[in-house]
PDB file of N, CA and C in Angstrom:
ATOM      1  N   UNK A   1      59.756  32.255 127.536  1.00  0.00           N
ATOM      2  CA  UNK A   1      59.163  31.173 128.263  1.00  0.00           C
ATOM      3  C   UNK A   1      58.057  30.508 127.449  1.00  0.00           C
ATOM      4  N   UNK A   2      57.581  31.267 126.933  1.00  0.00           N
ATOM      5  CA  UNK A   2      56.144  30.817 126.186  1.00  0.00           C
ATOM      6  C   UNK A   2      56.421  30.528 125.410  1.00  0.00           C
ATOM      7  N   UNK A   3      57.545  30.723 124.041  1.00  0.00           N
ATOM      8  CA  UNK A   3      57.913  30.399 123.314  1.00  0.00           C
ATOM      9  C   UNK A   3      58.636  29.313 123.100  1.00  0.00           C
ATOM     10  N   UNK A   4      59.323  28.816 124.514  1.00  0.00           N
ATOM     11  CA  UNK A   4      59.976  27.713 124.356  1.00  0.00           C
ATOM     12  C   UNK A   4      59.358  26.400 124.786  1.00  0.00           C
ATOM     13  N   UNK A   5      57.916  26.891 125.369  1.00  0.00           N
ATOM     14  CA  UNK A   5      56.837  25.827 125.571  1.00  0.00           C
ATOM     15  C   UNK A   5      56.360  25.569 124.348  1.00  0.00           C
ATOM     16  N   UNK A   6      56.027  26.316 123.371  1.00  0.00           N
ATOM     17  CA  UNK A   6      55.588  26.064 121.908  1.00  0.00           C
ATOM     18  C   UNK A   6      56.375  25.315 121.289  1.00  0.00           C
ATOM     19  N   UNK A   7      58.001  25.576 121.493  1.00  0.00           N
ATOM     20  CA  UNK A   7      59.099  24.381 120.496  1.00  0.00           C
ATOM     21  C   UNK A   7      58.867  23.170 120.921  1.00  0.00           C
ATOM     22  N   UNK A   8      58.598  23.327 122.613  1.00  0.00           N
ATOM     23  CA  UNK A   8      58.274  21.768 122.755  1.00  0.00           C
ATOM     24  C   UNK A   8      57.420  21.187 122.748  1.00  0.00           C
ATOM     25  N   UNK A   9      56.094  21.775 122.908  1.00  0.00           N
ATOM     26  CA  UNK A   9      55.102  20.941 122.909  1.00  0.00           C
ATOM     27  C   UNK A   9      54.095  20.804 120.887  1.00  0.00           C
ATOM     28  N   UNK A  10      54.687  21.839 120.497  1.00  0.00           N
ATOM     29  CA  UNK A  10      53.838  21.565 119.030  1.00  0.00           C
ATOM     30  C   UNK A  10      55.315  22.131 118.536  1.00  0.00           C
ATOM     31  N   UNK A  11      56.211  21.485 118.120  1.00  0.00           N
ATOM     32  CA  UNK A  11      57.523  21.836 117.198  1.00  0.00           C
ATOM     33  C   UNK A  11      56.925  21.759 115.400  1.00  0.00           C
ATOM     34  N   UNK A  12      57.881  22.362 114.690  1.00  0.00           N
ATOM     35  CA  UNK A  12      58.029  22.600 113.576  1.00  0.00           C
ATOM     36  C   UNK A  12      57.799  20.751 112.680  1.00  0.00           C
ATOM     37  N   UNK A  13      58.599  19.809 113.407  1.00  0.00           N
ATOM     38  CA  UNK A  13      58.255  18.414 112.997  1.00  0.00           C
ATOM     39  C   UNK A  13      56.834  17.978 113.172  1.00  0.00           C
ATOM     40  N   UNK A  14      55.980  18.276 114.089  1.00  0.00           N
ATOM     41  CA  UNK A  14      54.749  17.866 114.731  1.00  0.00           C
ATOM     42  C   UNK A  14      53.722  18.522 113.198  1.00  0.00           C
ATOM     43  N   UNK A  15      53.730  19.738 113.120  1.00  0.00           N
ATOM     44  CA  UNK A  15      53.247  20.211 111.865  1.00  0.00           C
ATOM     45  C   UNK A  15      53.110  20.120 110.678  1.00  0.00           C
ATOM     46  N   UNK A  16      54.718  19.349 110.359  1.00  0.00           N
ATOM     47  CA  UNK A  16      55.294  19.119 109.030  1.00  0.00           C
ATOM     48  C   UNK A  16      53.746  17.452 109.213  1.00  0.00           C
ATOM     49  N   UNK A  17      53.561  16.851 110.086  1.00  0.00           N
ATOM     50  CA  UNK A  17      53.000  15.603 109.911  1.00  0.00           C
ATOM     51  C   UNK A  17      51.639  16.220 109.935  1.00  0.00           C
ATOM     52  N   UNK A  18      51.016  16.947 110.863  1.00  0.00           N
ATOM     53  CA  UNK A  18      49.679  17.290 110.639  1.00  0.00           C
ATOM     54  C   UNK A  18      49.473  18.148 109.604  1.00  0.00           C
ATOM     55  N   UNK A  19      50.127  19.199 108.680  1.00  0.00           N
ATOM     56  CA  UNK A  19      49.587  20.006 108.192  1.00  0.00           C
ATOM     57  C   UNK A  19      48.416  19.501 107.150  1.00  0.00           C
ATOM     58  N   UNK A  20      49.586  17.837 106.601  1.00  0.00           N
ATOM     59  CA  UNK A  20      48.606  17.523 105.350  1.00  0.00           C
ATOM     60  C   UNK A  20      47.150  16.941 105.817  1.00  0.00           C
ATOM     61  N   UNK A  21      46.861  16.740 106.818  1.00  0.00           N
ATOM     62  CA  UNK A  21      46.105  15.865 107.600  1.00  0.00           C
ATOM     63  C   UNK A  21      44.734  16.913 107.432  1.00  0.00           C
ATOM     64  N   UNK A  22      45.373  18.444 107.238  1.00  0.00           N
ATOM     65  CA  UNK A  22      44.179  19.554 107.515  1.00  0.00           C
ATOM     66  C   UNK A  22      43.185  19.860 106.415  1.00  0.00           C
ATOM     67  N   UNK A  23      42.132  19.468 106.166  1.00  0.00           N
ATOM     68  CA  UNK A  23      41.452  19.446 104.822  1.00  0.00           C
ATOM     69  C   UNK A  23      41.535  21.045 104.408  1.00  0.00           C
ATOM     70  N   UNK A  24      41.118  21.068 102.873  1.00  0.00           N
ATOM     71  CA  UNK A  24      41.559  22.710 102.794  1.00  0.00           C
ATOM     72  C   UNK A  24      40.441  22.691 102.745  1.00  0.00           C
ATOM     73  N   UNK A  25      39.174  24.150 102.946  1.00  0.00           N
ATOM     74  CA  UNK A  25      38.503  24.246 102.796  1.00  0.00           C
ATOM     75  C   UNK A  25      38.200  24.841 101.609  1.00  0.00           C
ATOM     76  N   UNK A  26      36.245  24.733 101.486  1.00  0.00           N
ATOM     77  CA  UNK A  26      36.053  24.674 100.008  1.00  0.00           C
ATOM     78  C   UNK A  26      36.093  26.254  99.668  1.00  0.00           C
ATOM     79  N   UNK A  27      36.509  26.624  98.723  1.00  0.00           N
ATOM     80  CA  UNK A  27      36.263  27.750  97.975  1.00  0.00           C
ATOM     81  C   UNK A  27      34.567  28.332  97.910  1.00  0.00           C
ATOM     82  N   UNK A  28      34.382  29.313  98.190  1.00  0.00           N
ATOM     83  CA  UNK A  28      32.801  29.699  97.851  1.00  0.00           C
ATOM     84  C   UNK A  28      32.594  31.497  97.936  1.00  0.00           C
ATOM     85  N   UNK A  29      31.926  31.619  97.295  1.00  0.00           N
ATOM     86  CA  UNK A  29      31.716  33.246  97.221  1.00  0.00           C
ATOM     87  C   UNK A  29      30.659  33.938  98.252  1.00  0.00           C
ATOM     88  N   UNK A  30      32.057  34.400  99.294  1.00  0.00           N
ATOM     89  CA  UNK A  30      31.461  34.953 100.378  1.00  0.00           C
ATOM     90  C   UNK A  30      30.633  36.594  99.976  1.00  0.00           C
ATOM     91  N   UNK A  31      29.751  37.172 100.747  1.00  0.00           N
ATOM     92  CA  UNK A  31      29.064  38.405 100.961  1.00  0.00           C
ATOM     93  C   UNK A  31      29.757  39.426 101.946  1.00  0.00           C
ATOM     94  N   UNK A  32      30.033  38.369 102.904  1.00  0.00           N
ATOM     95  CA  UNK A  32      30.759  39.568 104.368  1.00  0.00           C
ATOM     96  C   UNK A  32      32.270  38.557 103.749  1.00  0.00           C
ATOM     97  N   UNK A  33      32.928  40.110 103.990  1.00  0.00           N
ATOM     98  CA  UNK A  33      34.555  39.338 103.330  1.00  0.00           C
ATOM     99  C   UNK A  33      35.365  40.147 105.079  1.00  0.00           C
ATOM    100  N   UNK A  34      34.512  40.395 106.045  1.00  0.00           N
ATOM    101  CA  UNK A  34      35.459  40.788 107.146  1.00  0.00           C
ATOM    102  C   UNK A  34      35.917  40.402 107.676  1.00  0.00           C
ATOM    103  N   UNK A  35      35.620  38.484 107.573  1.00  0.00           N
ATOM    104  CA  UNK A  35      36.445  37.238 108.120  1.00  0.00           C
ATOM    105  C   UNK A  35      37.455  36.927 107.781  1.00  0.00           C
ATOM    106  N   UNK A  36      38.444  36.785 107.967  1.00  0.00           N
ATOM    107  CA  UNK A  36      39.637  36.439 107.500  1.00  0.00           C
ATOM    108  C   UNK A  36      40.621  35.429 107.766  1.00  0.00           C
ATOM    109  N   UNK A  37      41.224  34.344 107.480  1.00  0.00           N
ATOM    110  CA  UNK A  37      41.251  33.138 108.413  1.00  0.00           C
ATOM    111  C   UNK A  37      42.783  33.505 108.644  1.00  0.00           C
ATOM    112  N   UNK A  38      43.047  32.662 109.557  1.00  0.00           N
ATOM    113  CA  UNK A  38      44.196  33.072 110.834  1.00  0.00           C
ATOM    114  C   UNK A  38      45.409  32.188 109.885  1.00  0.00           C
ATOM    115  N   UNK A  39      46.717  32.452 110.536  1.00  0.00           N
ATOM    116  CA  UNK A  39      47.923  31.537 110.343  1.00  0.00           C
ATOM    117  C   UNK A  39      47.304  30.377 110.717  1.00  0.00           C
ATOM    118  N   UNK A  40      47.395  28.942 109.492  1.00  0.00           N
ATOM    119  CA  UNK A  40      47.365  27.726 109.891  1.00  0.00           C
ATOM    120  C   UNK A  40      48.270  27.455 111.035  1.00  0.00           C
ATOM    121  N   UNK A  41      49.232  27.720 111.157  1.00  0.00           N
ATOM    122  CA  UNK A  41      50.439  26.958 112.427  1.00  0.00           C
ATOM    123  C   UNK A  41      50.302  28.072 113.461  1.00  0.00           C
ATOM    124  N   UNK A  42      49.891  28.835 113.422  1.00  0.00           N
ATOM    125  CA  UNK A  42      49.507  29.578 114.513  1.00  0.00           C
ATOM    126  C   UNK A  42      48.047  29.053 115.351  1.00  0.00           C
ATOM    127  N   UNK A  43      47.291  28.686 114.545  1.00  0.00           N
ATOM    128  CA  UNK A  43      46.342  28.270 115.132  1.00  0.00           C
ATOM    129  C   UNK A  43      46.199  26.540 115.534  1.00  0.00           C
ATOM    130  N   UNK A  44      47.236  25.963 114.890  1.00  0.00           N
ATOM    131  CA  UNK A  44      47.600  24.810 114.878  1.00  0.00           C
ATOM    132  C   UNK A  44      47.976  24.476 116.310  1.00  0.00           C
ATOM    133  N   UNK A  45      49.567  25.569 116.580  1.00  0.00           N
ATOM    134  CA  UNK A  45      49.615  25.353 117.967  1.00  0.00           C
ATOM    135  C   UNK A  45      49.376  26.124 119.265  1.00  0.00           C
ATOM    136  N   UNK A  46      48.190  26.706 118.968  1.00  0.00           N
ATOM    137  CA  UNK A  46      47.243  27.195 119.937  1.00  0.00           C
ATOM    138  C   UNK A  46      46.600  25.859 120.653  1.00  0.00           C
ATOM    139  N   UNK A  47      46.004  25.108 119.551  1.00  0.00           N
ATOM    140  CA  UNK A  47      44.827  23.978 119.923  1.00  0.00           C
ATOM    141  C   UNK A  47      45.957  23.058 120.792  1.00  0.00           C
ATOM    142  N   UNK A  48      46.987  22.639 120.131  1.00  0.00           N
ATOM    143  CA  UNK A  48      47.962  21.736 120.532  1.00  0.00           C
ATOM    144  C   UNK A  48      48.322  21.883 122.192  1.00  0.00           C
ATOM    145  N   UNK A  49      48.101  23.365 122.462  1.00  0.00           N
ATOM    146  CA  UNK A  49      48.741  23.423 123.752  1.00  0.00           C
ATOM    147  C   UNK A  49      47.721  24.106 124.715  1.00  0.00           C
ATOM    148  N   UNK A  50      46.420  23.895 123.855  1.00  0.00           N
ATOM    149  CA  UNK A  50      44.991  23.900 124.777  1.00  0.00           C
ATOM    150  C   UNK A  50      44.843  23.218 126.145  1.00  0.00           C
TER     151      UNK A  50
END
């Protein structure tokens, strides 16, 4: 069910157009390395279907 709300509301095409849109962030030399950043398209269509 949930999954097929995700094909439709943030599909694989929707991404292909935003991904480039996502600035990369800058490189810098972290101290605490326990952060770790998430799947872009995972978090992509989290927000999408906020």
């Amino acid at each position: 069910m949930i999954e097929d709300m995700v094909r439709t509301w943030a599909p694989d095409d929707l991404w292909d157009i935003a991904e480039p849109l996502i600035p990369t962030p800058p490189r810098r030399q972290r101290v605490d390395q326990a952060v770790e950043h998430g799947d872009d398209l995972v978090e992509f269509r989290a927000v999408v279907l906020a």
